[in-house]
PDB file of N, CA and C in Angstrom:
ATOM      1  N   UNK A   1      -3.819  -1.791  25.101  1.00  0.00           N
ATOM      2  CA  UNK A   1      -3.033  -2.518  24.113  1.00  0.00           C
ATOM      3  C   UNK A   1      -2.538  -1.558  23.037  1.00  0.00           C
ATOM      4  N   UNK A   2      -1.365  -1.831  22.599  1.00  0.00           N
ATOM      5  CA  UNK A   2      -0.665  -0.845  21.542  1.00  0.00           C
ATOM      6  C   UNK A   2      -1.088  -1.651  19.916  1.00  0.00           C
ATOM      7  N   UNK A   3      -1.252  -0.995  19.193  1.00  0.00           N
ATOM      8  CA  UNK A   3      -1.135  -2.088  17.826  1.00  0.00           C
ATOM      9  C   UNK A   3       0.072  -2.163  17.283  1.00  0.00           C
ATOM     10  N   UNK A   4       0.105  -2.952  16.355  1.00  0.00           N
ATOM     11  CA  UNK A   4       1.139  -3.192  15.381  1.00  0.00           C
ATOM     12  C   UNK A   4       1.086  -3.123  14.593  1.00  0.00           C
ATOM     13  N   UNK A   5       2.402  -2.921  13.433  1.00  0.00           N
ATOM     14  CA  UNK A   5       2.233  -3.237  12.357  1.00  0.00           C
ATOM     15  C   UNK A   5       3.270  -3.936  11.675  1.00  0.00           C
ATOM     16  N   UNK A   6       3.250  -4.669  10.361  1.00  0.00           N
ATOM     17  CA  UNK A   6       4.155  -5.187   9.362  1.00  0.00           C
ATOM     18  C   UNK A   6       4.101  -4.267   8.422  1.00  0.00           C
ATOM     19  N   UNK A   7       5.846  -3.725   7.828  1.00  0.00           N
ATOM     20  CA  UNK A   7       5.545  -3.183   6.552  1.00  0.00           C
ATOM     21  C   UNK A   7       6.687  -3.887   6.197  1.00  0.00           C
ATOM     22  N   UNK A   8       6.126  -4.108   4.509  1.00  0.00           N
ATOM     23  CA  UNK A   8       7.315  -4.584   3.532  1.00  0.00           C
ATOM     24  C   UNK A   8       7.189  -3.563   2.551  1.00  0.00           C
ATOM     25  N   UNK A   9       8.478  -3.439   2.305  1.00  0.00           N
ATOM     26  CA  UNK A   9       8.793  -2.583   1.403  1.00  0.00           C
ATOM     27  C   UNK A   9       9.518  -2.661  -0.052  1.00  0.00           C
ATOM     28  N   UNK A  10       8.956  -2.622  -1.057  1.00  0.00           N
ATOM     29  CA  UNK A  10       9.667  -3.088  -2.503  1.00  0.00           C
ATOM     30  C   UNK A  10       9.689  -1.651  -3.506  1.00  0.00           C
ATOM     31  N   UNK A  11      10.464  -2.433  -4.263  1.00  0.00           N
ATOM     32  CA  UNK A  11      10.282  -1.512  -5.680  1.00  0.00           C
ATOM     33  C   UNK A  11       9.853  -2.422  -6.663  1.00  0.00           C
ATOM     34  N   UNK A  12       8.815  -1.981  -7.310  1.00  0.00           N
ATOM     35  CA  UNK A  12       8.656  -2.174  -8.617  1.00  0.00           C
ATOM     36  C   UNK A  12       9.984  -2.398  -9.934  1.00  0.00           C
ATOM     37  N   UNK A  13      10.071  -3.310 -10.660  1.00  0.00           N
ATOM     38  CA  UNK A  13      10.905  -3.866 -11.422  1.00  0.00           C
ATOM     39  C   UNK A  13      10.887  -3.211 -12.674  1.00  0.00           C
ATOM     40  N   UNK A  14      11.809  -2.528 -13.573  1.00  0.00           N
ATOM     41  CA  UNK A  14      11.832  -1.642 -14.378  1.00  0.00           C
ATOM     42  C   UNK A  14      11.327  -2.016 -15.562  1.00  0.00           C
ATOM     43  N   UNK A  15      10.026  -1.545 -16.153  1.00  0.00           N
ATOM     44  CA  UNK A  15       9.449  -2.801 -17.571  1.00  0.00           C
ATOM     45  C   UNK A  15       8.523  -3.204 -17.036  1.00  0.00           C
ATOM     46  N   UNK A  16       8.165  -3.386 -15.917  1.00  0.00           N
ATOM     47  CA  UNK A  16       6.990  -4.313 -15.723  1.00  0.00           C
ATOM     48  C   UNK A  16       5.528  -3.675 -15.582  1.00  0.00           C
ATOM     49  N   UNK A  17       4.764  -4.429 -15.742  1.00  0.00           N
ATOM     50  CA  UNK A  17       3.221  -4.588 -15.987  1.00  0.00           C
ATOM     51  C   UNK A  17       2.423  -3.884 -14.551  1.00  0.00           C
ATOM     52  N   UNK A  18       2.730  -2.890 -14.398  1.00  0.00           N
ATOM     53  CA  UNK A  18       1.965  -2.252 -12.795  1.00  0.00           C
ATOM     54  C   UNK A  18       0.556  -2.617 -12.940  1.00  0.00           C
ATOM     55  N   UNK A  19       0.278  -2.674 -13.540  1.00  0.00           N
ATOM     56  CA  UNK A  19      -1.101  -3.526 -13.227  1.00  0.00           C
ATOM     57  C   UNK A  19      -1.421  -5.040 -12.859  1.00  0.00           C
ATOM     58  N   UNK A  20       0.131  -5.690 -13.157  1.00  0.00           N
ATOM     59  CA  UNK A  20      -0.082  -7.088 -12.703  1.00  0.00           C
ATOM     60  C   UNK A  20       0.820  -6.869 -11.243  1.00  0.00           C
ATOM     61  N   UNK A  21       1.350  -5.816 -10.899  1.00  0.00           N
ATOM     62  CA  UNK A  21       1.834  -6.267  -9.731  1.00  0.00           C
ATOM     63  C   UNK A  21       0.403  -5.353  -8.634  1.00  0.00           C
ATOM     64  N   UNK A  22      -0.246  -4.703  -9.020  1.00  0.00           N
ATOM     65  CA  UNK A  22      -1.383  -4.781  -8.560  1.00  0.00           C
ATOM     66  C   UNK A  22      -2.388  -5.267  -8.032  1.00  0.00           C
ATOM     67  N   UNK A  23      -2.362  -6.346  -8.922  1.00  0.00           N
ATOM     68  CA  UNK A  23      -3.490  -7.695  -8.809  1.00  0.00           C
ATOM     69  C   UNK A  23      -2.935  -8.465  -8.144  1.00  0.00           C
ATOM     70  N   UNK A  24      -1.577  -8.750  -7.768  1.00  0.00           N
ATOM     71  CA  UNK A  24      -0.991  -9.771  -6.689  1.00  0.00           C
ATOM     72  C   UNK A  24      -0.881  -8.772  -5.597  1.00  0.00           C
ATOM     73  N   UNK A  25      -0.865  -7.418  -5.108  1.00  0.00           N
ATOM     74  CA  UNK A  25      -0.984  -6.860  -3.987  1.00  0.00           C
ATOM     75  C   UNK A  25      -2.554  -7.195  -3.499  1.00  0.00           C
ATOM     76  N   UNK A  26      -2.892  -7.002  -4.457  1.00  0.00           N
ATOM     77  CA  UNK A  26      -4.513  -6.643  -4.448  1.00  0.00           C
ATOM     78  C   UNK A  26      -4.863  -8.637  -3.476  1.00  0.00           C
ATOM     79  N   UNK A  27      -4.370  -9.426  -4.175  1.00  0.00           N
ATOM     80  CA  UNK A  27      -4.888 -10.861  -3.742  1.00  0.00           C
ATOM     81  C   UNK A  27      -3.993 -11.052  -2.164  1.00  0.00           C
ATOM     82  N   UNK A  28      -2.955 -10.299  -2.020  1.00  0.00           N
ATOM     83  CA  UNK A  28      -2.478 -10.444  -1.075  1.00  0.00           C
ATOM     84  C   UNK A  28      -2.857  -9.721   0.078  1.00  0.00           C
ATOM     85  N   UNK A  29      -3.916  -8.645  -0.111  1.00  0.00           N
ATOM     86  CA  UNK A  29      -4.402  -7.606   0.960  1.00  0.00           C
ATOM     87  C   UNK A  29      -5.331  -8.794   1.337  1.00  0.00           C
ATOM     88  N   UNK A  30      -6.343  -8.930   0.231  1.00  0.00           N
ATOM     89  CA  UNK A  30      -7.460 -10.502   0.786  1.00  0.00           C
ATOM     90  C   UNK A  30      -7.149 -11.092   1.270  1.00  0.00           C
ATOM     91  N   UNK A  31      -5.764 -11.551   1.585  1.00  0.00           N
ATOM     92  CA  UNK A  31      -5.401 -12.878   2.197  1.00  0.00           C
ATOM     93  C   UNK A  31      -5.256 -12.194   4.195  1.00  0.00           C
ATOM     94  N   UNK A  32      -4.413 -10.507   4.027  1.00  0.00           N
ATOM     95  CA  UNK A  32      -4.392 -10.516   5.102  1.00  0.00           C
ATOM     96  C   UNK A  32      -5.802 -10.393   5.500  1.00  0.00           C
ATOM     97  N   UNK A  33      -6.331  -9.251   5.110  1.00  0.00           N
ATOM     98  CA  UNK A  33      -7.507  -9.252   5.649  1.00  0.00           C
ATOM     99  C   UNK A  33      -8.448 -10.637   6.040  1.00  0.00           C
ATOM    100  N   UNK A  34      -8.067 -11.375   5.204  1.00  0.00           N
ATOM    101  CA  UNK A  34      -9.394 -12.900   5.747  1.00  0.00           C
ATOM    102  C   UNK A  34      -8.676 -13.305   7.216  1.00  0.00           C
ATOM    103  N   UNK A  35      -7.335 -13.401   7.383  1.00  0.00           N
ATOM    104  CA  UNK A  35      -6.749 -13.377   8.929  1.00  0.00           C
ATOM    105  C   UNK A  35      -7.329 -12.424   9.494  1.00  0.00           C
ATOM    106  N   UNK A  36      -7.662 -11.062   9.279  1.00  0.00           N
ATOM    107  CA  UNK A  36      -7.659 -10.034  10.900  1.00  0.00           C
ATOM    108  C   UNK A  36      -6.769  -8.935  10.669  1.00  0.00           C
ATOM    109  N   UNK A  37      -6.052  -8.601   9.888  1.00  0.00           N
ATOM    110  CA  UNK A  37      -5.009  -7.325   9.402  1.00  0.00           C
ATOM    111  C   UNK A  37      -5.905  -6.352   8.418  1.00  0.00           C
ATOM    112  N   UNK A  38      -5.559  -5.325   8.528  1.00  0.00           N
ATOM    113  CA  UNK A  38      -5.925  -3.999   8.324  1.00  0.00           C
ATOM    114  C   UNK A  38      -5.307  -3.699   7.611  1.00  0.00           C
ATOM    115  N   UNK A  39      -4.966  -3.405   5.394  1.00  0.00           N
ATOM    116  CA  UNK A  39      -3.886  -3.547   5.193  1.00  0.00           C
ATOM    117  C   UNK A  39      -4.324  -1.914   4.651  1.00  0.00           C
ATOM    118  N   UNK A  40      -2.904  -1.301   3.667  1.00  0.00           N
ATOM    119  CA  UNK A  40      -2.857  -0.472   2.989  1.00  0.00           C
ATOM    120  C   UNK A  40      -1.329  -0.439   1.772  1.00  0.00           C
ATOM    121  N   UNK A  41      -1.852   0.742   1.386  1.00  0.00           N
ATOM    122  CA  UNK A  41      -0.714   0.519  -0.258  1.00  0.00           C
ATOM    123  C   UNK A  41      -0.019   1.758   0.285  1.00  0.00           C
ATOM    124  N   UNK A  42       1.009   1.957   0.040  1.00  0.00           N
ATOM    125  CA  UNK A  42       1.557   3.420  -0.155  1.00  0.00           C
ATOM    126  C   UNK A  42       2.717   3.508  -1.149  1.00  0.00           C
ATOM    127  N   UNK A  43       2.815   4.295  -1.647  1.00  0.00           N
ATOM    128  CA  UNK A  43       3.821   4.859  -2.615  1.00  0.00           C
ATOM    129  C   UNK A  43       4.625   6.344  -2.395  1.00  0.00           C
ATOM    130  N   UNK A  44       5.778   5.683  -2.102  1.00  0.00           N
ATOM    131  CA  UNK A  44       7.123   6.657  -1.486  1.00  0.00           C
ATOM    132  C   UNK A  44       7.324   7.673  -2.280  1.00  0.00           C
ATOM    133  N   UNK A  45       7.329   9.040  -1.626  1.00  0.00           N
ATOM    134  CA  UNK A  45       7.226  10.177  -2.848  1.00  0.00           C
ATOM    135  C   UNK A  45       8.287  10.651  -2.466  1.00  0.00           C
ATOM    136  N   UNK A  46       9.318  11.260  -0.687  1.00  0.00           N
ATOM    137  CA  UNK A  46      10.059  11.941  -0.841  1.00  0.00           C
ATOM    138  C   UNK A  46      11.498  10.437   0.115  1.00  0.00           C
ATOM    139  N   UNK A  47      12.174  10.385  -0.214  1.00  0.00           N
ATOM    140  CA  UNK A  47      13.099   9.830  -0.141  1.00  0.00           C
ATOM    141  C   UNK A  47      14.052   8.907  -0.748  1.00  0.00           C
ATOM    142  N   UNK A  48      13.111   7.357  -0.818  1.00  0.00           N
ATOM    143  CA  UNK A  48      13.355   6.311  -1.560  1.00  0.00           C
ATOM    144  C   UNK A  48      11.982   6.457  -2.701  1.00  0.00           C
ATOM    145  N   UNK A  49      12.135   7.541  -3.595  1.00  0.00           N
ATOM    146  CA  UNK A  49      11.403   7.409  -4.714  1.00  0.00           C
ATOM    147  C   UNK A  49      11.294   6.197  -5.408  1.00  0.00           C
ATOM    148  N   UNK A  50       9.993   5.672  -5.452  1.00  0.00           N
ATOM    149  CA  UNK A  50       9.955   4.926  -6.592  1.00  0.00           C
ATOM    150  C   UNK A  50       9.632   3.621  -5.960  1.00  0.00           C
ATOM    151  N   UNK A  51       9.760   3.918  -4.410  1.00  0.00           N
ATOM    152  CA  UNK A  51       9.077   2.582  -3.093  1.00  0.00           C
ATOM    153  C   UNK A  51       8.306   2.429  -3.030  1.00  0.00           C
ATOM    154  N   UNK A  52       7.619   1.039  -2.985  1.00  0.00           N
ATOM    155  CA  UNK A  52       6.232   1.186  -2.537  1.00  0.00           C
ATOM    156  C   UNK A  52       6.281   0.445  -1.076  1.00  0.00           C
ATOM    157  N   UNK A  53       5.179   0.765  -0.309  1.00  0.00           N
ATOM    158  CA  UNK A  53       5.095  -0.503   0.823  1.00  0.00           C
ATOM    159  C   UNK A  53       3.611  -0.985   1.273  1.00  0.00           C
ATOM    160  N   UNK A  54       3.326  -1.959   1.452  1.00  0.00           N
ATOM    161  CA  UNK A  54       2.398  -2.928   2.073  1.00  0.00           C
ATOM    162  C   UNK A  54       2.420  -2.893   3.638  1.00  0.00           C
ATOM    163  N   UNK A  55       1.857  -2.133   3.888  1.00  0.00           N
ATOM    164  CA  UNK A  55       1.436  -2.243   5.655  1.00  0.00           C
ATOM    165  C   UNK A  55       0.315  -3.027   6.080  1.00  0.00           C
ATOM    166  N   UNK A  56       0.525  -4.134   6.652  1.00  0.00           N
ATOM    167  CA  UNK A  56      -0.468  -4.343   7.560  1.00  0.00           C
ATOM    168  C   UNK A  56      -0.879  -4.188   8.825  1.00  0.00           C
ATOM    169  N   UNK A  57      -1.654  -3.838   9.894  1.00  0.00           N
ATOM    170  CA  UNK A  57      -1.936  -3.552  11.107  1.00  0.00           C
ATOM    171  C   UNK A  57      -2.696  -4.087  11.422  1.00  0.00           C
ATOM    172  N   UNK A  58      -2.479  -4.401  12.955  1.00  0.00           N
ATOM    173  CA  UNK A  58      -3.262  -5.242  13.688  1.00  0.00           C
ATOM    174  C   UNK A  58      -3.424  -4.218  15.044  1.00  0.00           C
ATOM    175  N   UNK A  59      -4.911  -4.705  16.079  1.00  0.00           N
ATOM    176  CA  UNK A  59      -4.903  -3.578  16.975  1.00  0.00           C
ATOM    177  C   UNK A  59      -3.785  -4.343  18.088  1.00  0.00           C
ATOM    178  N   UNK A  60      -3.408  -5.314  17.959  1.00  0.00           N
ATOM    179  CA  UNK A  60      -1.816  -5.600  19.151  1.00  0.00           C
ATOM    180  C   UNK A  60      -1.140  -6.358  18.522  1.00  0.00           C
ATOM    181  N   UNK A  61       0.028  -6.375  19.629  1.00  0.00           N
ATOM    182  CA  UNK A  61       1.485  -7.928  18.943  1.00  0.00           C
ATOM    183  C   UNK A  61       0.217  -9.158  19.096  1.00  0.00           C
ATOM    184  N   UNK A  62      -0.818  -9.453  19.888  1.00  0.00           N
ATOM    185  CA  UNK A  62      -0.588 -10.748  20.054  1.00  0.00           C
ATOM    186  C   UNK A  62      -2.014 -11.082  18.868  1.00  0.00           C
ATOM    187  N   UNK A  63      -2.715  -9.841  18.477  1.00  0.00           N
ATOM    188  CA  UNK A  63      -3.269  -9.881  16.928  1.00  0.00           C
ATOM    189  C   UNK A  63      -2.581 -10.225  16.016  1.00  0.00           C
ATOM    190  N   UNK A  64      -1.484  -9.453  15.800  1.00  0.00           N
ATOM    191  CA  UNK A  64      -0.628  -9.012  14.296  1.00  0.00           C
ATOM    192  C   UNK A  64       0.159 -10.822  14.724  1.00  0.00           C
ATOM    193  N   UNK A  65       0.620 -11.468  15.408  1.00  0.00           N
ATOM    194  CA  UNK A  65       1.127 -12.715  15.874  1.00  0.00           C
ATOM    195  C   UNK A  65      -0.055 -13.781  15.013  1.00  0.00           C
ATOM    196  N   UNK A  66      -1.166 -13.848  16.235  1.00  0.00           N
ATOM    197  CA  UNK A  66      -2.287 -14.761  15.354  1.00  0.00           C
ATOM    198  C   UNK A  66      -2.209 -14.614  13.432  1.00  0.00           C
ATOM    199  N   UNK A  67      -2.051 -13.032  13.425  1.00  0.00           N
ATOM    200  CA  UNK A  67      -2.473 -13.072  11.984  1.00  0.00           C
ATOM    201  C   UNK A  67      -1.312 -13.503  10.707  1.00  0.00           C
ATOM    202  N   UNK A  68      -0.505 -13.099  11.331  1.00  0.00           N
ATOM    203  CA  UNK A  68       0.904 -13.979  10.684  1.00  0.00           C
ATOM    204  C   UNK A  68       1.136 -15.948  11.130  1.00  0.00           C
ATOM    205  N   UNK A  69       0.785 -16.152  12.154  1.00  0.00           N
ATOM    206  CA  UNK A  69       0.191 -17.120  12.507  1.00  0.00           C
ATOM    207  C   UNK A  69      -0.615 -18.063  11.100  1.00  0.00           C
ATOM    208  N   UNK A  70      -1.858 -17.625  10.961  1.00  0.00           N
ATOM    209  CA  UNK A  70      -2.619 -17.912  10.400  1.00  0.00           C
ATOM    210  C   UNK A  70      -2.628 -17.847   8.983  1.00  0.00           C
ATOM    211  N   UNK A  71      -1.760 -17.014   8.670  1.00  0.00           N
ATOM    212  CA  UNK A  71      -1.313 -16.908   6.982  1.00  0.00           C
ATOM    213  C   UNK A  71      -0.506 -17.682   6.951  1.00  0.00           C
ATOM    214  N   UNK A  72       0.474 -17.860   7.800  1.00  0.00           N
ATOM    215  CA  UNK A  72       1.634 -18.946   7.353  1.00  0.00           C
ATOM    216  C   UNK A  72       0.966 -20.286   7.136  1.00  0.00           C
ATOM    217  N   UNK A  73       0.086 -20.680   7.820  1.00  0.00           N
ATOM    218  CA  UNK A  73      -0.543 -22.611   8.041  1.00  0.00           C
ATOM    219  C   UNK A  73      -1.696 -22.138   6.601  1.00  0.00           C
ATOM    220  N   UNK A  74      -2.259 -20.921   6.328  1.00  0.00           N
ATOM    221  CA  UNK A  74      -2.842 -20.776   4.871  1.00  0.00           C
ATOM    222  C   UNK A  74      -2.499 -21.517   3.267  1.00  0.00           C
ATOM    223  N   UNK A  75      -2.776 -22.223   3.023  1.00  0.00           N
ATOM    224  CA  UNK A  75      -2.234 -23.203   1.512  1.00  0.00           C
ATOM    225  C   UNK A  75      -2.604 -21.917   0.785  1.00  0.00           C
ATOM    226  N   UNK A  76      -3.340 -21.308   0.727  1.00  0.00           N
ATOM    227  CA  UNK A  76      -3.406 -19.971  -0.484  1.00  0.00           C
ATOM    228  C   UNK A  76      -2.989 -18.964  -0.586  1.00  0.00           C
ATOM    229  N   UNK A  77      -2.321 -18.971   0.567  1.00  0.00           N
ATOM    230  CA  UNK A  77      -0.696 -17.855   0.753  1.00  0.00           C
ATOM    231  C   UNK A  77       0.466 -18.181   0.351  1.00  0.00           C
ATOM    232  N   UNK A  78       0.594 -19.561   1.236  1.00  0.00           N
ATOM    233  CA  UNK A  78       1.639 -19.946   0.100  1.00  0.00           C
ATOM    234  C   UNK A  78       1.916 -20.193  -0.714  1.00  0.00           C
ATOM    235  N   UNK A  79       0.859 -20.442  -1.573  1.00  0.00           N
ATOM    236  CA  UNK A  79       0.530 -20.881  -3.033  1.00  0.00           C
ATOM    237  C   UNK A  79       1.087 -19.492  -3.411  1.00  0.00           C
ATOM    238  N   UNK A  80       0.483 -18.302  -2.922  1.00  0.00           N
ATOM    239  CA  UNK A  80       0.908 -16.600  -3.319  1.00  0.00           C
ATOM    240  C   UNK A  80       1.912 -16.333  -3.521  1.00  0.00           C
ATOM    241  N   UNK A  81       2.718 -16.624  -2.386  1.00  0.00           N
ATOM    242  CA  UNK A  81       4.145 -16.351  -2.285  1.00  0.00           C
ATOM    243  C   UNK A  81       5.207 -16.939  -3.617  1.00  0.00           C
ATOM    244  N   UNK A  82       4.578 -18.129  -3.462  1.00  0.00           N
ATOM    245  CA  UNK A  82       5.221 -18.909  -4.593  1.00  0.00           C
ATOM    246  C   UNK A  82       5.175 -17.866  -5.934  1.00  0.00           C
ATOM    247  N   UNK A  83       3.754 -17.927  -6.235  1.00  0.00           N
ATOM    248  CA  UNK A  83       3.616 -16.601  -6.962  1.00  0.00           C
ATOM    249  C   UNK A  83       4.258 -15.728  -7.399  1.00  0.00           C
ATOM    250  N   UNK A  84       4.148 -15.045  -6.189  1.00  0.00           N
ATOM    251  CA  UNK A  84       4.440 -13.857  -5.952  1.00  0.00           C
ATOM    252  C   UNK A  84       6.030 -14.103  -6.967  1.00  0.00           C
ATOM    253  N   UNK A  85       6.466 -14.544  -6.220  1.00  0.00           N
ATOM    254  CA  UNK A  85       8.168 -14.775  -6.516  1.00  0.00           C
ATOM    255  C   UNK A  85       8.657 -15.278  -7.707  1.00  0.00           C
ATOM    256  N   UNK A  86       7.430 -15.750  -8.622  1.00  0.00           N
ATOM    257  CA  UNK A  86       7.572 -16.142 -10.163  1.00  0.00           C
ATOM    258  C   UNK A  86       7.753 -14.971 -10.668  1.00  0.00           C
ATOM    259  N   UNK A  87       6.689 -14.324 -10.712  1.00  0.00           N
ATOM    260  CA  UNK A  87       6.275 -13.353 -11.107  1.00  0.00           C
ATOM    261  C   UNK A  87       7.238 -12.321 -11.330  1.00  0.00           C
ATOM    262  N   UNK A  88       8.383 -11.941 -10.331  1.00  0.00           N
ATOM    263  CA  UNK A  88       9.495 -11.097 -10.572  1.00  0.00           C
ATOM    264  C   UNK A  88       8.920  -9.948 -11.085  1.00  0.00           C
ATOM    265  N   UNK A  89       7.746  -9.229 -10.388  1.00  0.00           N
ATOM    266  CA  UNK A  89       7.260  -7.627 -10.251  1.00  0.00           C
ATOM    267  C   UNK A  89       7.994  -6.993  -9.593  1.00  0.00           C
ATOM    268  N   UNK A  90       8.344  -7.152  -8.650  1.00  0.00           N
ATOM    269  CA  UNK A  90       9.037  -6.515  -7.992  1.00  0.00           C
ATOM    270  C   UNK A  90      10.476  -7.219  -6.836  1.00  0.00           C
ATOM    271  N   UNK A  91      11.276  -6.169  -6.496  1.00  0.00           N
ATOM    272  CA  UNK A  91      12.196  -6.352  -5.672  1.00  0.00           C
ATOM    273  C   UNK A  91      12.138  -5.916  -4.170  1.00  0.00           C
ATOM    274  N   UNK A  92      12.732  -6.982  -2.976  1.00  0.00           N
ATOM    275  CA  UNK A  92      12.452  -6.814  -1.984  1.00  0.00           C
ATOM    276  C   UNK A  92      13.211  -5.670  -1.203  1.00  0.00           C
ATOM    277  N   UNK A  93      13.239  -4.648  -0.631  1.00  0.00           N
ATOM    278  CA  UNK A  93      13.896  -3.979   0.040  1.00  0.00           C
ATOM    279  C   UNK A  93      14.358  -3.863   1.410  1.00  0.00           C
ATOM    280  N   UNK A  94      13.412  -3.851   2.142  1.00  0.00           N
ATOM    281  CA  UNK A  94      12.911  -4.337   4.054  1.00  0.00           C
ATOM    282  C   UNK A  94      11.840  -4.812   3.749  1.00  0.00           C
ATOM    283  N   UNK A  95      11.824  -4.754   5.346  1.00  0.00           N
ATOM    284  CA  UNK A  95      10.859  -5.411   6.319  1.00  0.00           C
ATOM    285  C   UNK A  95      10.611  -4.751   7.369  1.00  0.00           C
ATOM    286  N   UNK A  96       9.639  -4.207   8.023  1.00  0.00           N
ATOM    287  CA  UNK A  96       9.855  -3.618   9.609  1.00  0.00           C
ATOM    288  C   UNK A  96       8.947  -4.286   9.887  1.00  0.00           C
ATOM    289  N   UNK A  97       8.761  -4.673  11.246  1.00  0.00           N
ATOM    290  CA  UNK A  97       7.647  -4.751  12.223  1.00  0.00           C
ATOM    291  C   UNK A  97       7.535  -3.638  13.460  1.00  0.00           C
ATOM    292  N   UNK A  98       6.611  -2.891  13.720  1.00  0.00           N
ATOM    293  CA  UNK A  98       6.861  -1.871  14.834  1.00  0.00           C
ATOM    294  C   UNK A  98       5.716  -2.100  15.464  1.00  0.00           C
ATOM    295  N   UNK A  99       5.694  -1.727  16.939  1.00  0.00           N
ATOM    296  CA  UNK A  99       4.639  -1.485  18.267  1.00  0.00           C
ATOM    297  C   UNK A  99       4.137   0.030  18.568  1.00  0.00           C
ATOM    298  N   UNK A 100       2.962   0.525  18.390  1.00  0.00           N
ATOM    299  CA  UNK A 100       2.656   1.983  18.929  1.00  0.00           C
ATOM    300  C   UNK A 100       3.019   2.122  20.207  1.00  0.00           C
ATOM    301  N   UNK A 101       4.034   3.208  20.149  1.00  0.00           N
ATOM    302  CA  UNK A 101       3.588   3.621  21.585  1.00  0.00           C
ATOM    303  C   UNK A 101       2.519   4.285  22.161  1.00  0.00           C
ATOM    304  N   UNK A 102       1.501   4.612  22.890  1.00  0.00           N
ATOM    305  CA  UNK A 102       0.890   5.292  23.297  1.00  0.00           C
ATOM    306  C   UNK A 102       1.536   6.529  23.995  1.00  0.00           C
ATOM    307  N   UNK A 103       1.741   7.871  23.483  1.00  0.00           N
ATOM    308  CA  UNK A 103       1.562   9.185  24.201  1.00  0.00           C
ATOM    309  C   UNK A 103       0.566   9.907  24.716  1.00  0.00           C
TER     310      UNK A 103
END
């Protein structure tokens, strides 16, 4: 089996409180993780300076599926999202979803 992953990718909003958009990454890693995702933070140093992205991974599609699955029918995700989107920390940029290949 190959894994997967989700990354979203934002910028931070100019003025704002990096520590509160922290604490909503931070509640949103809990959420994947209580599904089954493997998450991480990263912060874009050579290209799109100033990016951050949210990866989650799963060890296959039909993991990373269940686990998006299972966040969506979640009331405390969407409650997040809602959140999330008050909140106006940040701006959305992409989205990828990708499959490992094995070499």
């Amino acid at each position: 089996m190959s894994a997967a992953v989700v990354q979203y990718v934002f910028k931070p909003n100019p003025g704002i409180n990096v520590q509160e958009l922290i604490a909503l990454i931070k509640e949103a890693a809990d959420l994947w993780r209580k599904h089954g995702a493997d998450v991480s933070l990263w912060n874009v140093q050579v290209g799109e300076i100033g990016n951050m992205t949210f990866v989650a991974r799963a060890e296959s599609a039909a993991k990373m599926g269940a686990t998006v699955d299972a966040l969506n029918e979640d009331q405390t995700f969407v409650a997040w999202r809602a959140k999330n989107m008050k909140a106006g920390l940040a701006t959305w940029v992409r989205s990828n979803q990708a499959y490992e290949i094995p070499i």
